[in-house]
N, C-alpha and C. Protein backbone atom coordinates (compact mmCIF):
# COMPACT_ATOMS: atom_id res chain seq x y z
N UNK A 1 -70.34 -23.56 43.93
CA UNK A 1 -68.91 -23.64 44.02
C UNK A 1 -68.31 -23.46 42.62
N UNK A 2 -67.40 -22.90 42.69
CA UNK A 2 -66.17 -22.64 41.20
C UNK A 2 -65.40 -23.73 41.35
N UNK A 3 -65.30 -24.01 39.67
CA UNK A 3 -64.42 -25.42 39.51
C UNK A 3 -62.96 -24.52 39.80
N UNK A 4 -62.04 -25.51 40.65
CA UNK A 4 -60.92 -25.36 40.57
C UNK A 4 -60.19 -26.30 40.92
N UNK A 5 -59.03 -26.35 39.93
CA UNK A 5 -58.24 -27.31 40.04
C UNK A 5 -57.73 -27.75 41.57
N UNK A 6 -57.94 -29.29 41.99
CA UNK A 6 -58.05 -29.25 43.55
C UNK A 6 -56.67 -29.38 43.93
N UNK A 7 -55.80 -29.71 43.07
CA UNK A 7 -54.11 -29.97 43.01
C UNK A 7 -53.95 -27.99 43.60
N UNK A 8 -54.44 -27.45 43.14
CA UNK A 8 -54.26 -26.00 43.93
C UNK A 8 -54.52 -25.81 45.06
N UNK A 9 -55.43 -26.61 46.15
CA UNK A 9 -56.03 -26.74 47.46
C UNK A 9 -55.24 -27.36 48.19
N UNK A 10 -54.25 -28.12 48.21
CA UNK A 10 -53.53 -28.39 49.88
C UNK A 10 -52.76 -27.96 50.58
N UNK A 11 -52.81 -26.27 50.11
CA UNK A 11 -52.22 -25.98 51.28
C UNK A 11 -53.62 -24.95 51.85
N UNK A 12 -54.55 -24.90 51.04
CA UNK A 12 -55.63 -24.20 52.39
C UNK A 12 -55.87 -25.53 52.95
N UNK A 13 -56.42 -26.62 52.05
CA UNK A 13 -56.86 -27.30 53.18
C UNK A 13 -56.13 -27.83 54.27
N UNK A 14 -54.80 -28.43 54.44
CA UNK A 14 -53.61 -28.16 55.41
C UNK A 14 -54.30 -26.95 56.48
N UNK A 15 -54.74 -25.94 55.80
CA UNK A 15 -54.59 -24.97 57.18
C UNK A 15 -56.03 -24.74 57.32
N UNK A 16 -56.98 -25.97 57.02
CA UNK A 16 -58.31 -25.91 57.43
C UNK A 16 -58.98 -24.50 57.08
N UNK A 17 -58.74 -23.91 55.66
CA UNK A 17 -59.31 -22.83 55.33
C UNK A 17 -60.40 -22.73 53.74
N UNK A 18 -60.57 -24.18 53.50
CA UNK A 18 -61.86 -24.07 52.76
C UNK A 18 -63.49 -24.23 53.09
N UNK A 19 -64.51 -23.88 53.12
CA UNK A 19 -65.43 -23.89 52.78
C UNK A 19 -65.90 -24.94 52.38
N UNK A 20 -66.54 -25.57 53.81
CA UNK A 20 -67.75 -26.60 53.53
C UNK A 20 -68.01 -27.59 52.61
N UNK A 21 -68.39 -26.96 51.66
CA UNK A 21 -68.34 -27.23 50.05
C UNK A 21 -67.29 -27.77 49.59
N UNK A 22 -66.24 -27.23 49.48
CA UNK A 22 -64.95 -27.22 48.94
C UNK A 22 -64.26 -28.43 49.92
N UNK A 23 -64.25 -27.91 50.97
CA UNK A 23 -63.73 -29.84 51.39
C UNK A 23 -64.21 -30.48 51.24
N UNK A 24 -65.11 -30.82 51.59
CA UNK A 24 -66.15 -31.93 51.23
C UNK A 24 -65.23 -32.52 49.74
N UNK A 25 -65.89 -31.66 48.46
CA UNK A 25 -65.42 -32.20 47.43
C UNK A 25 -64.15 -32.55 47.05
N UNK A 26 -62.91 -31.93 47.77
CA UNK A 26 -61.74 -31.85 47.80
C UNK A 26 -61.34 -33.46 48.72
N UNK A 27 -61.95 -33.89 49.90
CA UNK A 27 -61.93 -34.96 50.41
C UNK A 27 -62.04 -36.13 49.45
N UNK A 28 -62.77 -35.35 48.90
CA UNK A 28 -63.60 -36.68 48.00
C UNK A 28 -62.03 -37.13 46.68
N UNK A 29 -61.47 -36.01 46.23
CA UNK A 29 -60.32 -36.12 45.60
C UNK A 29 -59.18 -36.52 46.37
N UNK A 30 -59.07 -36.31 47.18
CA UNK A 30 -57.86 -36.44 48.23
C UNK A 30 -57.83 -37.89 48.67
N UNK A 31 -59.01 -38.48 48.33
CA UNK A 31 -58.76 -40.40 48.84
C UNK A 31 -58.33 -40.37 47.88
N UNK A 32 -58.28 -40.46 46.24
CA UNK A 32 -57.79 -41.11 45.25
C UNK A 32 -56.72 -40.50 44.44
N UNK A 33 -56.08 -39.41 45.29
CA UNK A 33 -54.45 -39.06 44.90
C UNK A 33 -53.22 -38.88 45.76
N UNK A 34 -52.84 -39.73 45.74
CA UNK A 34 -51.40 -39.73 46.39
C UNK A 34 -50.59 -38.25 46.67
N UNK A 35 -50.64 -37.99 45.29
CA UNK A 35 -49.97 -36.49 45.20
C UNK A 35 -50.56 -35.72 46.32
N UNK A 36 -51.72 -35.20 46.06
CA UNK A 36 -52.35 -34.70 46.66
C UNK A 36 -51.64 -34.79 48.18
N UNK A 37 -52.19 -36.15 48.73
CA UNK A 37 -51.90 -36.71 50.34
C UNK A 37 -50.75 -36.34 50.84
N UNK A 38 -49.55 -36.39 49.94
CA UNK A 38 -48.10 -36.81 50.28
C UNK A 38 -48.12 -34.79 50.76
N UNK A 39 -48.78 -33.69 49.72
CA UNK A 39 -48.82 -32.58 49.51
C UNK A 39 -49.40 -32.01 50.63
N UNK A 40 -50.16 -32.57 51.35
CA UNK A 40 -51.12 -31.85 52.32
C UNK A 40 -50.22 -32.39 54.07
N UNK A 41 -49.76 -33.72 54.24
CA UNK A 41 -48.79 -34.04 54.87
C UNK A 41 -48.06 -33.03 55.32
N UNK A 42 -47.10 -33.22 53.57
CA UNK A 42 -46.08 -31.65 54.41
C UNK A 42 -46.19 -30.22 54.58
N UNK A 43 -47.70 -29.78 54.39
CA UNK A 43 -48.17 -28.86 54.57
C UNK A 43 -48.19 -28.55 56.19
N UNK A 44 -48.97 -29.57 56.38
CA UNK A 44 -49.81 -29.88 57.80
C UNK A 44 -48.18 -29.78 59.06
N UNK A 45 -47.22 -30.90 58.28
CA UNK A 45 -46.04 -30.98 59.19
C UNK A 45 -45.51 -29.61 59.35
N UNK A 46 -45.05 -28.68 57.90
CA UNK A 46 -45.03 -27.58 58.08
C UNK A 46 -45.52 -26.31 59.02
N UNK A 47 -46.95 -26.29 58.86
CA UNK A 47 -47.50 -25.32 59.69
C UNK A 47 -47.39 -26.14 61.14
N UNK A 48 -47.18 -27.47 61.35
CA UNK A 48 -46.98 -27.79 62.80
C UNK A 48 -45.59 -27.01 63.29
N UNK A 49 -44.46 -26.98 62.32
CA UNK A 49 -42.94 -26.73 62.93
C UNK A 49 -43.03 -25.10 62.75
N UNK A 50 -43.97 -24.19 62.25
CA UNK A 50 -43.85 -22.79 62.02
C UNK A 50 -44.82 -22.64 63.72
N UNK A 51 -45.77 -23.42 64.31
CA UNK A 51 -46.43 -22.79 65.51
C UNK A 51 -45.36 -22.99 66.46
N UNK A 52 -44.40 -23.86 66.72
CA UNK A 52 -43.47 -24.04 67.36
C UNK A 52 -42.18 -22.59 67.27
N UNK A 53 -42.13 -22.12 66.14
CA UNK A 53 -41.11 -21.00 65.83
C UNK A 53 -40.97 -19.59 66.55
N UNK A 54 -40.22 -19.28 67.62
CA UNK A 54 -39.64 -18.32 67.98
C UNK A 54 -40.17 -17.16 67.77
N UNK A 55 -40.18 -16.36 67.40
CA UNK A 55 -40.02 -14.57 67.52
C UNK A 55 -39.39 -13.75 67.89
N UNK A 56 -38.50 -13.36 67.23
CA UNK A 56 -36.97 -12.45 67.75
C UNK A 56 -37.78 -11.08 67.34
N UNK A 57 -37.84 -10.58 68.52
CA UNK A 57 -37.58 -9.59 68.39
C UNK A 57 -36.71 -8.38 67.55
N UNK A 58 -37.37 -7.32 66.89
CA UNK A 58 -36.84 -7.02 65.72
C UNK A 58 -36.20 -5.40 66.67
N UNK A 59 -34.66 -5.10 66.38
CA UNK A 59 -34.79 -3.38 66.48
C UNK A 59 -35.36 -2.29 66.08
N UNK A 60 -35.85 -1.40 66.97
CA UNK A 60 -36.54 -0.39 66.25
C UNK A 60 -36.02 0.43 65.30
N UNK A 61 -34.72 0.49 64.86
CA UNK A 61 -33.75 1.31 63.64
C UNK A 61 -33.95 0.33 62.56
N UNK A 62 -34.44 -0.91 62.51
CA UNK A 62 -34.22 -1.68 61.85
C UNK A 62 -34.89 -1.84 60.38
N UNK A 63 -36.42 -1.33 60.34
CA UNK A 63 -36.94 -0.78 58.50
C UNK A 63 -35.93 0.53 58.41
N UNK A 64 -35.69 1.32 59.23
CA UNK A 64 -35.05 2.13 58.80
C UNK A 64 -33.31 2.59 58.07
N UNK A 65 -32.89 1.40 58.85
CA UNK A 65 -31.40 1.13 58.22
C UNK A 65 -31.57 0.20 57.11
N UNK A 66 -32.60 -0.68 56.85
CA UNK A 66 -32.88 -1.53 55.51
C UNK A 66 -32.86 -0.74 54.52
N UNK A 67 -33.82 -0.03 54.84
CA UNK A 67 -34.58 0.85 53.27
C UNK A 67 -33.39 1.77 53.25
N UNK A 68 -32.42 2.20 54.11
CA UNK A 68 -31.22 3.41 53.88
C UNK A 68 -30.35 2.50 53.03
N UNK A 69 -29.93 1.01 53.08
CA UNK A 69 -29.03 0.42 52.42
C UNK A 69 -29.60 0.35 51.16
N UNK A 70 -30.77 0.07 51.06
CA UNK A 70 -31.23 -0.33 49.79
C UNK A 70 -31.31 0.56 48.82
N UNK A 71 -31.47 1.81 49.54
CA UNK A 71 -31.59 3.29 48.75
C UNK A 71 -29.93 3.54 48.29
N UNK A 72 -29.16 3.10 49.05
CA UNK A 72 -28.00 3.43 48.57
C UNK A 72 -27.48 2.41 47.72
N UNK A 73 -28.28 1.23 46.74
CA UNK A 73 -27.43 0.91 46.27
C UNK A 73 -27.67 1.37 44.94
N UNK A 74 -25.78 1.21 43.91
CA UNK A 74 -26.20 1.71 42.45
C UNK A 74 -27.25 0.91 41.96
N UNK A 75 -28.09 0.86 41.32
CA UNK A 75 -28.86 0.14 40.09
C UNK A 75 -27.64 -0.02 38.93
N UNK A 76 -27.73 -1.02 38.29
CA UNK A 76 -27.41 -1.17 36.89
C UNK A 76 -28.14 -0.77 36.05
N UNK A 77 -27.97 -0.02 34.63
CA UNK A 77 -28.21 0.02 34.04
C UNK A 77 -28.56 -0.96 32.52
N UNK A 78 -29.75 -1.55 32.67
CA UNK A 78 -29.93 -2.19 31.40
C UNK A 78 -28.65 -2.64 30.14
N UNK A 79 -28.31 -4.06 29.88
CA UNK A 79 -27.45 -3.59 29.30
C UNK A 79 -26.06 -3.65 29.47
N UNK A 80 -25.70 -2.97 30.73
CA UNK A 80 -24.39 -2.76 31.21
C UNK A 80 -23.29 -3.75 31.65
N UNK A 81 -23.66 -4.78 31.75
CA UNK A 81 -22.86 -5.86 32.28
C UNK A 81 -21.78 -6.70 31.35
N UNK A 82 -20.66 -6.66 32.06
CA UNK A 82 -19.54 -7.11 30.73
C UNK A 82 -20.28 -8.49 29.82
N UNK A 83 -20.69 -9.34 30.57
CA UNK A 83 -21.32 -9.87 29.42
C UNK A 83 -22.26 -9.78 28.39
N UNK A 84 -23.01 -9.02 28.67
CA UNK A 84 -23.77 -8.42 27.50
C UNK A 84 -23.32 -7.50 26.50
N UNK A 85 -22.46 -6.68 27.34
CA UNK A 85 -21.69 -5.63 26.12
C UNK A 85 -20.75 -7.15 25.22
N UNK A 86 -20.22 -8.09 25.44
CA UNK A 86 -19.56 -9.10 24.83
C UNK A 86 -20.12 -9.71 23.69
N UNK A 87 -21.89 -10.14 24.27
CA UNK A 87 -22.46 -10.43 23.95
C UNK A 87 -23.01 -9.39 22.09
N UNK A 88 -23.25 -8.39 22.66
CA UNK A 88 -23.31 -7.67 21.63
C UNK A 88 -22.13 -7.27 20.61
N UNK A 89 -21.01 -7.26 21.04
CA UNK A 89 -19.82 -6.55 19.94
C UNK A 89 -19.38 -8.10 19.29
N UNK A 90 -19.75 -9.35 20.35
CA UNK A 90 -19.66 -10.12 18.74
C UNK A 90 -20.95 -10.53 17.77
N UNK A 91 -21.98 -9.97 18.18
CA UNK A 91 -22.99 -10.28 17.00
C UNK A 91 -23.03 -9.09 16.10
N UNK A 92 -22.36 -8.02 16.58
CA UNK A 92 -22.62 -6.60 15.44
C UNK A 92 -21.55 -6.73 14.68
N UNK A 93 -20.22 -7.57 15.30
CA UNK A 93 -19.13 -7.55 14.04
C UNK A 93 -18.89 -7.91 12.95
N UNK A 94 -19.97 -9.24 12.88
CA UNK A 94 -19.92 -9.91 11.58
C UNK A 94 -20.65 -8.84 10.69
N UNK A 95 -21.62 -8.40 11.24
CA UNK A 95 -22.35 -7.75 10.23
C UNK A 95 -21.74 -6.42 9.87
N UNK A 96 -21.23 -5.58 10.49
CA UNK A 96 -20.02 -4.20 10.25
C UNK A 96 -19.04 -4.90 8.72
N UNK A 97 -18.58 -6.51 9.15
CA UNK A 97 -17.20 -6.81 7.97
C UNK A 97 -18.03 -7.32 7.06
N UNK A 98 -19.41 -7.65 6.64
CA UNK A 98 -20.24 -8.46 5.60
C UNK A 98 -20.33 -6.82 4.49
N UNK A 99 -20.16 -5.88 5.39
CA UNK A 99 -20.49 -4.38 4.09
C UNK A 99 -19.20 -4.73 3.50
């Protein structure tokens, strides 16, 4: 097994997706941290209220009118936003009146 930090594990283990090994030792951490417990809880409550969740049905125009809006929007240009141009004409002024 690879050491890994077990504070990174509750939400596989929540969804019963480690390896033998890995729970086991992860159990073994999980009696003596709260964090942990309180973490895997609302994991567990979580994936209980997502099997309960709906499925709407999606329209079939529907990637297709996304990606058309998204294509149509302007980008900004780096830069461009009144506050930054602000941002810049008062730090270049002092230095323009110091010549």
């Amino acid at each position: 097994m690879t050491m890994t930090d077990p504070h990174t594990l509750t939400g596989a283990y929540a969804l019963h997706a480690l390896p033998d090994d890995e729970r086991a030792d992860f159990e073994r951490h999980l009696a003596g941290c709260p964090t942990c417990a309180r973490e895997v809880e609302e994991f567990e409550a979580a994936a209980a209220r997502l099997a309960l969740a709906a499925s709407v049905p999606v329209r079939p125009a529907m990637r297709e009118e996304v990606l058309h809006r998204v294509g149509s929007v302007r980008q900004l240009t780096p830069g461009t936003t009144p506050v930054e141009r602000v941002r810049r004409s008062k730090g270049a002024a002092p230095a323009r009146w110091a010549l």
